[in-house]
C-alpha atoms as a PDB file:
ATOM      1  CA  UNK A   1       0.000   0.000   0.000  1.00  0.00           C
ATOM      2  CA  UNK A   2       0.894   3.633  -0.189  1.00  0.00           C
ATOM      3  CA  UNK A   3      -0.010   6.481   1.510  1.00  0.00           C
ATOM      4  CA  UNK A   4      -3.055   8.324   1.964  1.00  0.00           C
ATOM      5  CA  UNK A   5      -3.473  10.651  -0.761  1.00  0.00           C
ATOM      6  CA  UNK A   6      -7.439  11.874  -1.191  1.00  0.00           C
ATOM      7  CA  UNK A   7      -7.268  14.032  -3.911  1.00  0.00           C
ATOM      8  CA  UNK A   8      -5.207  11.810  -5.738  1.00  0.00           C
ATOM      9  CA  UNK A   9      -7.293   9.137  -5.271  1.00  0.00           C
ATOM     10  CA  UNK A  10     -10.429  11.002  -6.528  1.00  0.00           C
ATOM     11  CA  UNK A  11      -8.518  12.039  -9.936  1.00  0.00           C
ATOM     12  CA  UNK A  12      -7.592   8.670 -10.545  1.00  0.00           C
ATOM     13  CA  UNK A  13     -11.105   7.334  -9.706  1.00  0.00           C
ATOM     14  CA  UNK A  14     -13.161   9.752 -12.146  1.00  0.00           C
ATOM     15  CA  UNK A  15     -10.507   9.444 -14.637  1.00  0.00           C
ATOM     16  CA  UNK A  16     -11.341   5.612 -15.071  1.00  0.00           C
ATOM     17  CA  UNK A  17     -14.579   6.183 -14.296  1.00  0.00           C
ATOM     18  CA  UNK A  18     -14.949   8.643 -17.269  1.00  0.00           C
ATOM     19  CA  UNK A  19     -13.304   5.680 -18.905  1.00  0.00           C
ATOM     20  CA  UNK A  20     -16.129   2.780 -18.676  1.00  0.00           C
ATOM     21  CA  UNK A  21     -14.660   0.933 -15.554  1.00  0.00           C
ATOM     22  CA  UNK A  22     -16.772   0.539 -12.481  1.00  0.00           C
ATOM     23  CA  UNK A  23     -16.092   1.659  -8.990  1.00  0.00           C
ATOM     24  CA  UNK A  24     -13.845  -1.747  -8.401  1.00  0.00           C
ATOM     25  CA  UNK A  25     -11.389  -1.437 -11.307  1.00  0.00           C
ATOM     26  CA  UNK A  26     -11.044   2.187 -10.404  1.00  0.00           C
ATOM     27  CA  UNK A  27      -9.899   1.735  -6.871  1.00  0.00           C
ATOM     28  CA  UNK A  28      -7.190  -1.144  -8.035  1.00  0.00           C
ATOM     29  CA  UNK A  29      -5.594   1.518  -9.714  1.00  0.00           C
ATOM     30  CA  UNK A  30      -5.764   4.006  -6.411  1.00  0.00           C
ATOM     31  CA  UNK A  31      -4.241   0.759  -4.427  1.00  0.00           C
ATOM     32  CA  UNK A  32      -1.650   0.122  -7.795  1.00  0.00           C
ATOM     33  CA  UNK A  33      -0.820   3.614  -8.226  1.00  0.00           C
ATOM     34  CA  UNK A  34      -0.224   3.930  -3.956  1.00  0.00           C
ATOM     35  CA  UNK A  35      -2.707   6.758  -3.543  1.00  0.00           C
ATOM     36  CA  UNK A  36      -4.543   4.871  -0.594  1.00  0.00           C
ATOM     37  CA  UNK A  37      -3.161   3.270   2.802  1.00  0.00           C
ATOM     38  CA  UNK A  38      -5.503   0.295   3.777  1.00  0.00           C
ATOM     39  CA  UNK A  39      -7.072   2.119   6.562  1.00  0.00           C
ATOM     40  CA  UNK A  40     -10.612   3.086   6.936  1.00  0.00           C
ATOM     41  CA  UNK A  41     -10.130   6.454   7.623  1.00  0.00           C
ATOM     42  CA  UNK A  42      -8.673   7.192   3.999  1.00  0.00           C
ATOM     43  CA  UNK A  43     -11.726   5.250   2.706  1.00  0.00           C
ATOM     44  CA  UNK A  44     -13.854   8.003   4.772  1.00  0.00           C
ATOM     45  CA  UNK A  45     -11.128  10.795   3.427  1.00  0.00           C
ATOM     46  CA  UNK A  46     -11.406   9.595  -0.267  1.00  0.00           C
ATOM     47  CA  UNK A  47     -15.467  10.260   0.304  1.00  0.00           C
ATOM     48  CA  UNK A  48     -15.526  13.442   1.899  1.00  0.00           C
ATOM     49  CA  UNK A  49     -12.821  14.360  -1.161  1.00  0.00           C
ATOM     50  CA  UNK A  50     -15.354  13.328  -3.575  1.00  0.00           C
ATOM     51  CA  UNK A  51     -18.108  15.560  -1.630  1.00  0.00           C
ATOM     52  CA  UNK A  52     -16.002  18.383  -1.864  1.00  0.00           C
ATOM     53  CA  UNK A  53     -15.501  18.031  -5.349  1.00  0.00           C
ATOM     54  CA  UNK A  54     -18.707  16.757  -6.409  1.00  0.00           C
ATOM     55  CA  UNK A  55     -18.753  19.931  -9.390  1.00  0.00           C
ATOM     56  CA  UNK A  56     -15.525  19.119 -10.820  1.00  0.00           C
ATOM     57  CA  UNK A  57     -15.179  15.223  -9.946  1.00  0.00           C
ATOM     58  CA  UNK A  58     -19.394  14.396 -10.719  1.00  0.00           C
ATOM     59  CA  UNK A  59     -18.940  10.376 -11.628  1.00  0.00           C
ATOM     60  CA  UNK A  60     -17.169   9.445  -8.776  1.00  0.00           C
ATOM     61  CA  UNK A  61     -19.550  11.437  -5.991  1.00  0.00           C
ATOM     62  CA  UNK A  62     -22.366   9.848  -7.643  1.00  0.00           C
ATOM     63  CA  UNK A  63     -20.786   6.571  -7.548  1.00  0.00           C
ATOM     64  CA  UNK A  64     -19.650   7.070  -3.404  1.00  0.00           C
ATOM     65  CA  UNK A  65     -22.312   9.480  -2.458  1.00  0.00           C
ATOM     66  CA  UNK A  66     -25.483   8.548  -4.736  1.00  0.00           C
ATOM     67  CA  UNK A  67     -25.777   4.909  -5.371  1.00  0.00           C
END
């Protein structure tokens, strides 16, 4: 694992999303790319990122925040 890096995570995420993958493939790459750190917390960090960028970042707040 890497370290916890939120808006890192979220760019990555919405770029694959914007891609076709789903919400899986898209976090392997966070884990492969070492943008997230195992722990909980940066799974609750990653979603309050999305929620603040919810205008600029809109597939992966729906994906974490909507369904």
């Amino acid at each position: 694992m890497g370290q916890c890096n939120p808006p890192q995570a979220i760019k990555i995420m919405e770029a694959e999303l914007f891609r076709g993958k789903d919400l899986q493939q898209a976090f392997e790459l966070v884990i492969k790319k070492k943008a997230f750190d195992g722990s909980k917390a940066c799974i609750t960090f990653i979603r309050e990122e999305a929620m603040k960028d919810r205008e600029s970042a809109p597939l992966i707040f729906k994906k974490l925040w909507l369904e």
